[in-house]
PDB file of N, CA and C in Angstrom:
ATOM      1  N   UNK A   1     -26.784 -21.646   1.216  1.00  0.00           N
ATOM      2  CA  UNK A   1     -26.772 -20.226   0.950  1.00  0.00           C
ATOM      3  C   UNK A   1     -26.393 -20.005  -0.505  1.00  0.00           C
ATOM      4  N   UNK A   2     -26.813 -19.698  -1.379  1.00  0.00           N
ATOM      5  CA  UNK A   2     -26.244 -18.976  -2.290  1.00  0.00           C
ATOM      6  C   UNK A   2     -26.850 -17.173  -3.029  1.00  0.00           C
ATOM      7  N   UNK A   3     -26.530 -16.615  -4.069  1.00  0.00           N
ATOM      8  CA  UNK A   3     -26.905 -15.218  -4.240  1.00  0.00           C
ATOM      9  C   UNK A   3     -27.017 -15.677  -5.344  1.00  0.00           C
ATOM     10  N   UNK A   4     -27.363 -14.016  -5.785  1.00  0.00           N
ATOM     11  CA  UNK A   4     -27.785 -13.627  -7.162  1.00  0.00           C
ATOM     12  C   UNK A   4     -27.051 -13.053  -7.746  1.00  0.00           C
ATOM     13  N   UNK A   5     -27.599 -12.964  -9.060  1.00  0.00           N
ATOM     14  CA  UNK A   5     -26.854 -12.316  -9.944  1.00  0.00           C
ATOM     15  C   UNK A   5     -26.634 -10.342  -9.859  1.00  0.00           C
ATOM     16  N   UNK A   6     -27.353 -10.146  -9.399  1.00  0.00           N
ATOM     17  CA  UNK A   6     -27.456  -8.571  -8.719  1.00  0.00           C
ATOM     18  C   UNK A   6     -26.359  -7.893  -7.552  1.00  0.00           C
ATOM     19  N   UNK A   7     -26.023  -9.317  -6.619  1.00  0.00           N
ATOM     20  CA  UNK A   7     -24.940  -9.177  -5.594  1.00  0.00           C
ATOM     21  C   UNK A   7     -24.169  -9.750  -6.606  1.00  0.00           C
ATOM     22  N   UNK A   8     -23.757 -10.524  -7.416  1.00  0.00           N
ATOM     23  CA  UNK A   8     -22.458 -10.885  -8.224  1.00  0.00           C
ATOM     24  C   UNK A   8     -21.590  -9.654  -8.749  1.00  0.00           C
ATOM     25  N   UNK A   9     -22.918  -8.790  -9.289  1.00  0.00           N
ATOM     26  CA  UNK A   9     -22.343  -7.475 -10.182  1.00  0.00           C
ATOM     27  C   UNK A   9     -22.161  -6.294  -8.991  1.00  0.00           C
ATOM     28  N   UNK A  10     -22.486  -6.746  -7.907  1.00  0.00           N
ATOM     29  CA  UNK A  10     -22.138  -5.508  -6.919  1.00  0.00           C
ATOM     30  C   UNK A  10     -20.741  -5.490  -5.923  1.00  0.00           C
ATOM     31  N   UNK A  11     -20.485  -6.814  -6.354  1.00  0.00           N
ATOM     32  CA  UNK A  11     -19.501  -7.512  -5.629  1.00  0.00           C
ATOM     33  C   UNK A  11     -18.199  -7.244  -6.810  1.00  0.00           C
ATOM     34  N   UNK A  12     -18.557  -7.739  -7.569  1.00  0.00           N
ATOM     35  CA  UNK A  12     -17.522  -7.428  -9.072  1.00  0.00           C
ATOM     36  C   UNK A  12     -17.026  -6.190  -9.206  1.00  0.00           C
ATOM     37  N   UNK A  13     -18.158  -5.160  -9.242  1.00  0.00           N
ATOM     38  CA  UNK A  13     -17.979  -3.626  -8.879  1.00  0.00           C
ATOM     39  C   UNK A  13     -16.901  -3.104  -7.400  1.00  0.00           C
ATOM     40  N   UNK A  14     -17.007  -3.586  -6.373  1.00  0.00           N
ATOM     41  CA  UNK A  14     -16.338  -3.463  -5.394  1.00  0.00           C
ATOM     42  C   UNK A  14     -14.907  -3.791  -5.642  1.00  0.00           C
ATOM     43  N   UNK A  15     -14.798  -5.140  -6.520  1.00  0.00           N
ATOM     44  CA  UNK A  15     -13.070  -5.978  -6.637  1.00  0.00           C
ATOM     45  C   UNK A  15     -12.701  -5.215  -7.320  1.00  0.00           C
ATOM     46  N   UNK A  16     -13.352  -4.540  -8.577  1.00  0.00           N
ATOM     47  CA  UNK A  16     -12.559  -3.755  -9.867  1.00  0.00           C
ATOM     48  C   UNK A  16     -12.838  -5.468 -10.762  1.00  0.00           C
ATOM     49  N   UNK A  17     -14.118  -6.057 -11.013  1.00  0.00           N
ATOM     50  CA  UNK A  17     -13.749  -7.071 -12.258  1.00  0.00           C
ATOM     51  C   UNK A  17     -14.458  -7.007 -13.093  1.00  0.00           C
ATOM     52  N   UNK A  18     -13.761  -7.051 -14.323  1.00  0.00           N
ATOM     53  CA  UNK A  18     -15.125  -7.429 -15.059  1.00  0.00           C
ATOM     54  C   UNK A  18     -15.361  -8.373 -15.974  1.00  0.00           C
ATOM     55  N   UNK A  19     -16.148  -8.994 -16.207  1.00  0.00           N
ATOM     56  CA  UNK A  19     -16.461 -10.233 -17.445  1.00  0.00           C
ATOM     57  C   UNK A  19     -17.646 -10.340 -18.021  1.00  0.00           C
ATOM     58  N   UNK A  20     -17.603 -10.934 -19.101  1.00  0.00           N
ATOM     59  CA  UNK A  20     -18.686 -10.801 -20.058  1.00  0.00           C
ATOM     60  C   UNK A  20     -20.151 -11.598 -19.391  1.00  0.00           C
ATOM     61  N   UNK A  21     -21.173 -11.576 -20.323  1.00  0.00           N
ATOM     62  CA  UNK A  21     -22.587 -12.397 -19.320  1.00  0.00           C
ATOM     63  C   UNK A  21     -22.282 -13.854 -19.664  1.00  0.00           C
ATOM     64  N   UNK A  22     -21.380 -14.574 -20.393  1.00  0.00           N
ATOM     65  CA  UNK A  22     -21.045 -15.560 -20.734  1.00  0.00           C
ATOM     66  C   UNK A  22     -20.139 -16.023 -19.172  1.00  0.00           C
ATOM     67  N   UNK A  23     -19.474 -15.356 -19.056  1.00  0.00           N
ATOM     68  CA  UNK A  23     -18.293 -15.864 -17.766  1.00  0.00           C
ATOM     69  C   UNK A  23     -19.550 -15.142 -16.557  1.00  0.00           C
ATOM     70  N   UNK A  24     -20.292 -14.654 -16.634  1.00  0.00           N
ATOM     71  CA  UNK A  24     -21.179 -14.451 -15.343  1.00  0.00           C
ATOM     72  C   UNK A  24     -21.959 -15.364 -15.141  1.00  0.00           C
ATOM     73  N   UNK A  25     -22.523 -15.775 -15.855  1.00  0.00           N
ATOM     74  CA  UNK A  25     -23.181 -17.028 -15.184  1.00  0.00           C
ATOM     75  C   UNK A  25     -22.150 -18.082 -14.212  1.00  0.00           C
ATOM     76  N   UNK A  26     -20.960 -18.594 -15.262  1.00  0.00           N
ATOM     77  CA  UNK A  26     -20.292 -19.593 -14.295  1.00  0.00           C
ATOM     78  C   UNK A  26     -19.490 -19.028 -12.914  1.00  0.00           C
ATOM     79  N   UNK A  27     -19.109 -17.407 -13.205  1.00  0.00           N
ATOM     80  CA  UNK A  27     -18.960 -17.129 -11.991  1.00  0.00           C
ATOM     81  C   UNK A  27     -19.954 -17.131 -11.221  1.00  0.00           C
ATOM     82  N   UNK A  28     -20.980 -17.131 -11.354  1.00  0.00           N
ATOM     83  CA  UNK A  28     -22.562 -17.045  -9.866  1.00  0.00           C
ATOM     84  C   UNK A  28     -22.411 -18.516  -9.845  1.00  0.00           C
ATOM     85  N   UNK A  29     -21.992 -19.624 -10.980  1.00  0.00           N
ATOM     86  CA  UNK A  29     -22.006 -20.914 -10.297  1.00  0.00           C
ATOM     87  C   UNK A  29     -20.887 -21.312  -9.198  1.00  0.00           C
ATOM     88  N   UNK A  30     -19.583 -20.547  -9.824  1.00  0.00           N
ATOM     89  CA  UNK A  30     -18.478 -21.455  -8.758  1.00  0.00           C
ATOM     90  C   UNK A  30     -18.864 -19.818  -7.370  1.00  0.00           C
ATOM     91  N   UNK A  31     -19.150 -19.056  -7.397  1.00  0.00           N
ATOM     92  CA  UNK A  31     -19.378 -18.307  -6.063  1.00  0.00           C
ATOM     93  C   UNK A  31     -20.642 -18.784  -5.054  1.00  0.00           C
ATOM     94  N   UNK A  32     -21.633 -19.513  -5.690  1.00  0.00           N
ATOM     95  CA  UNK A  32     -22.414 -20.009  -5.329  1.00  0.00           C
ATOM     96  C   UNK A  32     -21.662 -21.473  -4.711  1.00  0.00           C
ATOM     97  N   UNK A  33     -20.946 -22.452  -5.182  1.00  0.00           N
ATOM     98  CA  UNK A  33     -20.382 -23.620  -4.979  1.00  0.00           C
ATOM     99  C   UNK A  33     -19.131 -23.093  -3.832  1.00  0.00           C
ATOM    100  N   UNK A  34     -18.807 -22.139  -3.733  1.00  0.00           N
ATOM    101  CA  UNK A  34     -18.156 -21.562  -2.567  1.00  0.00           C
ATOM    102  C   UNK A  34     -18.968 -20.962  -1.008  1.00  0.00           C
ATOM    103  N   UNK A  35     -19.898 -20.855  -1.740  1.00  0.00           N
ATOM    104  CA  UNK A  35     -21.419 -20.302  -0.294  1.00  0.00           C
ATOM    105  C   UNK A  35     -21.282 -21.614   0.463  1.00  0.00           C
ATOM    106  N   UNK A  36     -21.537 -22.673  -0.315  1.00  0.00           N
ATOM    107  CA  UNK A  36     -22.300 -24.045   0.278  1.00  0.00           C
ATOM    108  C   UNK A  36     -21.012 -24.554   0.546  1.00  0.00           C
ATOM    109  N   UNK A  37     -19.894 -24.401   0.232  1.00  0.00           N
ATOM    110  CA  UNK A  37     -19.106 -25.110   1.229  1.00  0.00           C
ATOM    111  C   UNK A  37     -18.697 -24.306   2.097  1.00  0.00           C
ATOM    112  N   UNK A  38     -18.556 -22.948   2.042  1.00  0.00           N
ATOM    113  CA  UNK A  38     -18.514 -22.607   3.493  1.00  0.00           C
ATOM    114  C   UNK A  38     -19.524 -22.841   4.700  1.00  0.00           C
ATOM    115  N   UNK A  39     -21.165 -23.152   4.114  1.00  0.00           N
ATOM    116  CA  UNK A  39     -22.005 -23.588   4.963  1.00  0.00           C
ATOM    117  C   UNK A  39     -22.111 -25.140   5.158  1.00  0.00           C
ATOM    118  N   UNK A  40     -21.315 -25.434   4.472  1.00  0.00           N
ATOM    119  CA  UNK A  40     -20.874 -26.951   5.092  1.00  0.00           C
ATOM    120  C   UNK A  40     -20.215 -27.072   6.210  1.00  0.00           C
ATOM    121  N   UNK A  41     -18.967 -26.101   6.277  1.00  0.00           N
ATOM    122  CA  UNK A  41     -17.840 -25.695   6.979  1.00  0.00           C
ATOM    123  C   UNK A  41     -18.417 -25.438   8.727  1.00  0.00           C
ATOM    124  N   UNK A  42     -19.703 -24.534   8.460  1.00  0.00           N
ATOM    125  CA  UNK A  42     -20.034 -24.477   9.253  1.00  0.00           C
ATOM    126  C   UNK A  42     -21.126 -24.905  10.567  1.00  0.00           C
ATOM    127  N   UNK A  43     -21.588 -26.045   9.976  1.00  0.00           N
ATOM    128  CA  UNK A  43     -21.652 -27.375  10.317  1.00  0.00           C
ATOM    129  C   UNK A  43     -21.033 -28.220  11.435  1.00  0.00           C
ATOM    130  N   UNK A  44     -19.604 -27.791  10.921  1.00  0.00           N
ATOM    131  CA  UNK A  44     -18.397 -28.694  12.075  1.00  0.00           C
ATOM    132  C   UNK A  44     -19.057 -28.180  13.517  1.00  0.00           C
ATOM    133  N   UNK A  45     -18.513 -28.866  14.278  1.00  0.00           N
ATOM    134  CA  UNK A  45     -18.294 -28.573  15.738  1.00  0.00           C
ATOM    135  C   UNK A  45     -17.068 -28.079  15.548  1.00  0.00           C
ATOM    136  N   UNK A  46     -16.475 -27.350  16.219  1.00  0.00           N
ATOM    137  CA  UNK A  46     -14.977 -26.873  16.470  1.00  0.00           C
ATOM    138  C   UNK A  46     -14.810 -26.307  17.662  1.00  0.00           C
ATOM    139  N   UNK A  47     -15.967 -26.590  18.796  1.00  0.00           N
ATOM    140  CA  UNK A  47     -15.475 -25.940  20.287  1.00  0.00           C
ATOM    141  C   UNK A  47     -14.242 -26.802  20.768  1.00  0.00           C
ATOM    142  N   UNK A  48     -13.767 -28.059  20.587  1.00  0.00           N
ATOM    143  CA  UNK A  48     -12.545 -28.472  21.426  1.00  0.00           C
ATOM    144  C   UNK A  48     -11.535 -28.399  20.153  1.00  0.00           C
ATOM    145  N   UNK A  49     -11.517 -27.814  18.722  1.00  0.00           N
ATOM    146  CA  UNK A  49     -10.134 -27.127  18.245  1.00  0.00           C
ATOM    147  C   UNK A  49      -9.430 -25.875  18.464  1.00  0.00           C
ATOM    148  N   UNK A  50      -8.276 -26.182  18.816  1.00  0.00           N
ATOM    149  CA  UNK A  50      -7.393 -24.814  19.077  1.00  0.00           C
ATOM    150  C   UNK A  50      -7.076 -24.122  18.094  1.00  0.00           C
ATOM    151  N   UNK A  51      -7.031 -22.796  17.700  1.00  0.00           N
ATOM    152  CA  UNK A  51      -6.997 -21.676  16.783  1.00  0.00           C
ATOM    153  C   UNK A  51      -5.596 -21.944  16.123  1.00  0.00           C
ATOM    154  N   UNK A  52      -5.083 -22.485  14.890  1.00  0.00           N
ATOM    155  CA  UNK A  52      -4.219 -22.631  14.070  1.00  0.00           C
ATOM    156  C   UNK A  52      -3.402 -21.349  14.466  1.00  0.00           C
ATOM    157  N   UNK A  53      -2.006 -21.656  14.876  1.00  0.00           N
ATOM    158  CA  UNK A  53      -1.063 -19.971  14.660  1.00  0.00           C
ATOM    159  C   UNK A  53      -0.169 -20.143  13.674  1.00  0.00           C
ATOM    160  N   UNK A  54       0.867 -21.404  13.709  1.00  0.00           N
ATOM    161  CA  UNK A  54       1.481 -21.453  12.559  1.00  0.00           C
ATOM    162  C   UNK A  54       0.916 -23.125  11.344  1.00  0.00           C
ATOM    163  N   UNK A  55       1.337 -22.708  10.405  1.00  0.00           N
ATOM    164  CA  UNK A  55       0.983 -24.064   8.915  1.00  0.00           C
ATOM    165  C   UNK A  55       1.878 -25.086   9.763  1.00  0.00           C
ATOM    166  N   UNK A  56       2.661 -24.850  10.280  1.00  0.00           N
ATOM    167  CA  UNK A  56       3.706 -25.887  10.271  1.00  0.00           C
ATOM    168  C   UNK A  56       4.070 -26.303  11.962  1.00  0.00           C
ATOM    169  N   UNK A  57       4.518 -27.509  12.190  1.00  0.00           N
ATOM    170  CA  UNK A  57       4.726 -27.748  13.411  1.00  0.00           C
ATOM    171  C   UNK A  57       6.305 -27.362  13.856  1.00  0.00           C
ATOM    172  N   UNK A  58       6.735 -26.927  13.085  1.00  0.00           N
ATOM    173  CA  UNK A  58       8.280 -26.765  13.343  1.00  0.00           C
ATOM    174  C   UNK A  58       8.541 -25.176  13.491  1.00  0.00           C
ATOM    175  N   UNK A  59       9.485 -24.873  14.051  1.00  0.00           N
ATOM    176  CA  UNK A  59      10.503 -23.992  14.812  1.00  0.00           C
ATOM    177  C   UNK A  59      11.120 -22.934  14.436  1.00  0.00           C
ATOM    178  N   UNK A  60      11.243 -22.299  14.024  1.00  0.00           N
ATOM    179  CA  UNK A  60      12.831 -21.508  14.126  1.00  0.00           C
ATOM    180  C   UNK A  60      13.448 -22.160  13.016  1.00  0.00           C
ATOM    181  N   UNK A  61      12.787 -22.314  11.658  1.00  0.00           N
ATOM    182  CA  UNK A  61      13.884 -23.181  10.654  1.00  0.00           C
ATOM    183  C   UNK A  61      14.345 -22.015  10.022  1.00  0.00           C
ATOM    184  N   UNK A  62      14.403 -20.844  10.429  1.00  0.00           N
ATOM    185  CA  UNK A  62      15.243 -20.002   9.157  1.00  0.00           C
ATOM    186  C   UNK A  62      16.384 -19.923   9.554  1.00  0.00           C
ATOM    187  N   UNK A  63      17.219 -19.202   8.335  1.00  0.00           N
ATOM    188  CA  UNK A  63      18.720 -19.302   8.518  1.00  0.00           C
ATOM    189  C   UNK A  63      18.982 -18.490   9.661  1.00  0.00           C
ATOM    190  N   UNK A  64      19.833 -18.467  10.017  1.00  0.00           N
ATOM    191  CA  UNK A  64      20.971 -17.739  11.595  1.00  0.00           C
ATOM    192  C   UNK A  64      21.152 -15.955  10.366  1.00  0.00           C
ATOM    193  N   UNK A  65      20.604 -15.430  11.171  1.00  0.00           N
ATOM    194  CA  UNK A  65      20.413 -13.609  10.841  1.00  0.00           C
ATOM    195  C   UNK A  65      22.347 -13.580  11.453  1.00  0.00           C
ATOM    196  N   UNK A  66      22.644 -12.987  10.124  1.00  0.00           N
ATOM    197  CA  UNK A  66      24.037 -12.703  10.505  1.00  0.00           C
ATOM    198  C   UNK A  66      24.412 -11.012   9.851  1.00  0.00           C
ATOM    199  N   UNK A  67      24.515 -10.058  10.426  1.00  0.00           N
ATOM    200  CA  UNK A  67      24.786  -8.626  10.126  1.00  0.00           C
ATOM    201  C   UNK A  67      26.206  -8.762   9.188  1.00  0.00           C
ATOM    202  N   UNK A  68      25.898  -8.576   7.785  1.00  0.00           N
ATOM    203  CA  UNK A  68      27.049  -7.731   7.072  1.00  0.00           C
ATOM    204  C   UNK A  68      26.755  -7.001   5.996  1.00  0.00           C
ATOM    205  N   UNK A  69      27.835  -6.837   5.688  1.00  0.00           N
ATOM    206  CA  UNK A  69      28.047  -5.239   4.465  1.00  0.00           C
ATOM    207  C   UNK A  69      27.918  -5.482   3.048  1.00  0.00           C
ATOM    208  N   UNK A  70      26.694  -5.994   2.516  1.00  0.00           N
ATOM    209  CA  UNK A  70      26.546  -6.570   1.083  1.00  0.00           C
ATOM    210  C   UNK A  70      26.532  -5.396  -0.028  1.00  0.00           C
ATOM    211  N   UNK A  71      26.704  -4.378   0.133  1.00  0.00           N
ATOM    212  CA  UNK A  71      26.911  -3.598  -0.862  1.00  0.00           C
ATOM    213  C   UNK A  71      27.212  -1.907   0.035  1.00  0.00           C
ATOM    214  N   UNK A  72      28.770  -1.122  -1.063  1.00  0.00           N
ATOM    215  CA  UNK A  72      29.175  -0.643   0.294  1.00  0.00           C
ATOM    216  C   UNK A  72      28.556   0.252   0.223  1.00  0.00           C
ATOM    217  N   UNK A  73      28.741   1.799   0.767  1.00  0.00           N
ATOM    218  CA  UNK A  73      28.350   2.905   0.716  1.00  0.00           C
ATOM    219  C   UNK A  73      28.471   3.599  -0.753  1.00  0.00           C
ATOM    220  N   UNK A  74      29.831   3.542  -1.077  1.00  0.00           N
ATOM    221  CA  UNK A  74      29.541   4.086  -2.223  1.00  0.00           C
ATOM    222  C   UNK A  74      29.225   3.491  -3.651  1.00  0.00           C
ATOM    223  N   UNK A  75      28.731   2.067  -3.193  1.00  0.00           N
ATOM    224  CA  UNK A  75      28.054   1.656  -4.394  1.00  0.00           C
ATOM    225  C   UNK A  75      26.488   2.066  -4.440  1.00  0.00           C
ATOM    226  N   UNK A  76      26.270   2.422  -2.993  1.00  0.00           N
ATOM    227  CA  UNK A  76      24.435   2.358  -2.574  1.00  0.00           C
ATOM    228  C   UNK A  76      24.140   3.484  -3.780  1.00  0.00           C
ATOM    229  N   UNK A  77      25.312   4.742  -3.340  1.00  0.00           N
ATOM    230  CA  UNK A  77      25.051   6.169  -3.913  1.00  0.00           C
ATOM    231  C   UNK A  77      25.444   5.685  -5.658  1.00  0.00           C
ATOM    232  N   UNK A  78      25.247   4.915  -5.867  1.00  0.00           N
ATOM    233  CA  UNK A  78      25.649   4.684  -7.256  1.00  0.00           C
ATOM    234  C   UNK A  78      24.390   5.463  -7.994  1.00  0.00           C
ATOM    235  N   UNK A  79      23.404   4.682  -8.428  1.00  0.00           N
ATOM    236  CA  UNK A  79      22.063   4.996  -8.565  1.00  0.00           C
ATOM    237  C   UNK A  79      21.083   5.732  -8.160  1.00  0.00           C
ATOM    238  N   UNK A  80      21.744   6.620  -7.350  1.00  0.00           N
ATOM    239  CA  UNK A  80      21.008   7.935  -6.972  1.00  0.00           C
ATOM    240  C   UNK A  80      20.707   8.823  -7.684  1.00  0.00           C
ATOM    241  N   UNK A  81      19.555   9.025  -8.224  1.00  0.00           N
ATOM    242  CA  UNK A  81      19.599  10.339  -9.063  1.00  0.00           C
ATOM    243  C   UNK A  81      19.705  11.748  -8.553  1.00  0.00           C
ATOM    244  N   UNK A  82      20.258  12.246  -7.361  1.00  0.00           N
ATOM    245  CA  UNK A  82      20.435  13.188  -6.704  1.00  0.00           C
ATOM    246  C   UNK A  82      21.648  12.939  -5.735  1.00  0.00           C
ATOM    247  N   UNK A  83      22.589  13.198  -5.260  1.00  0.00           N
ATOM    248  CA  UNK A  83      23.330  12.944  -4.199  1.00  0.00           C
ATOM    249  C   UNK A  83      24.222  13.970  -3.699  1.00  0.00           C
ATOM    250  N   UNK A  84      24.517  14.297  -2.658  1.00  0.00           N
ATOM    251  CA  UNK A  84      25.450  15.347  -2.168  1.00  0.00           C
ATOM    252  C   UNK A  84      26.452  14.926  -1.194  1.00  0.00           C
ATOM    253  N   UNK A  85      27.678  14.125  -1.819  1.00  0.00           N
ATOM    254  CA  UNK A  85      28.731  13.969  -1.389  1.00  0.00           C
ATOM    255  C   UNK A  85      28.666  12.322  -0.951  1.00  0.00           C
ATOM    256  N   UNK A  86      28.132  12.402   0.535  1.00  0.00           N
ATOM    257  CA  UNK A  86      27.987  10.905   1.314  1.00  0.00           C
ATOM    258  C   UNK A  86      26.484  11.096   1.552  1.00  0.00           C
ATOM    259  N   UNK A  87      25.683  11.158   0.391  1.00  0.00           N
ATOM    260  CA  UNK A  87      24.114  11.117   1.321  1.00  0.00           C
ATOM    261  C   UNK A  87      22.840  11.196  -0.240  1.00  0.00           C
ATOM    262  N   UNK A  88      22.015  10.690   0.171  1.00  0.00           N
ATOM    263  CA  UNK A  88      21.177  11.306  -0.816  1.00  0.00           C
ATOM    264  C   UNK A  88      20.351  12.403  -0.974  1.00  0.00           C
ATOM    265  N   UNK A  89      19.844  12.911  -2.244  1.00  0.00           N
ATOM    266  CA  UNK A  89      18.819  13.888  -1.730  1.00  0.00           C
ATOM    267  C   UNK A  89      17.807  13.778  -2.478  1.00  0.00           C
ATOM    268  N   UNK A  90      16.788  14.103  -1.453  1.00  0.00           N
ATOM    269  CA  UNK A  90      15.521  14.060  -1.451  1.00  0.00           C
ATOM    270  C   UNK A  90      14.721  15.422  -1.120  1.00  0.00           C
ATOM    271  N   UNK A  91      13.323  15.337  -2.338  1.00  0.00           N
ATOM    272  CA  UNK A  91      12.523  16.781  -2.248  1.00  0.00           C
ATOM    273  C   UNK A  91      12.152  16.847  -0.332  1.00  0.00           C
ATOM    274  N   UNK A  92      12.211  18.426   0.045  1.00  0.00           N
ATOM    275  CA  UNK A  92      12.057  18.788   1.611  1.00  0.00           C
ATOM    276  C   UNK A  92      10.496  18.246   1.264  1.00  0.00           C
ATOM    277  N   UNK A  93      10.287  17.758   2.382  1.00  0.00           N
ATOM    278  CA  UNK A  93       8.563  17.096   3.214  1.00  0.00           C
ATOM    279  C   UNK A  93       7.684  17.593   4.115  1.00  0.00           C
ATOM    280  N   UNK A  94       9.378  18.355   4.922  1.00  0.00           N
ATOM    281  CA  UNK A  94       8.506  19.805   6.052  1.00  0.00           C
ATOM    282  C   UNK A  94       8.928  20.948   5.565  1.00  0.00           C
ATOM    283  N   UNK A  95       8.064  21.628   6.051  1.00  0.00           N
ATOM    284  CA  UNK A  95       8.785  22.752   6.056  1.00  0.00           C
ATOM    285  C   UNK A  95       9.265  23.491   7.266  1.00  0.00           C
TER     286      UNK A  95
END
């Protein structure tokens, strides 16, 4: 499978990219060199592989979730550019 240079610039248009006709050509080469290995890819047999859920074969390796008070209340309100007493304020949303 590969495309053209017509879907390159329509595709480019969609991402937000842009590059000169110098870097367009080698981009239609390595997007093209990405077609054919995905149609390599698809090639495989893969009816007796099971659907990948995690990268890794292991467990539960994160740290132990432990609840505390890393910064207090009235440091939070430090950096508030608005505040009224114990709270912040913020422009009303309803009316």
């Amino acid at each position: 499978m590969s495309t053209d240079l017509n879907t390159l610039r329509q595709l480019a248009h969609l991402a937000r990219l842009e590059f000169d006709e110098r870097n367009e050509q080698k981009m239609l080469g390595d997007l093209n060199e990405i077609l054919n290995w995905v149609e390599q890819l698809r090639e495989l047999d893969t009816t007796q592989v099971e659907p990948l859920v995690h990268l890794s074969r292991e467990l539960n390796v994160l740290r132990e979730d432990t609840p505390r008070n890393t910064v207090s209340h009235a440091e939070g309100l430090l950096n508030a550019p608005r505040k009224d007493s114990d709270y912040f304020r913020v422009p009303k949303v309803l009316e």
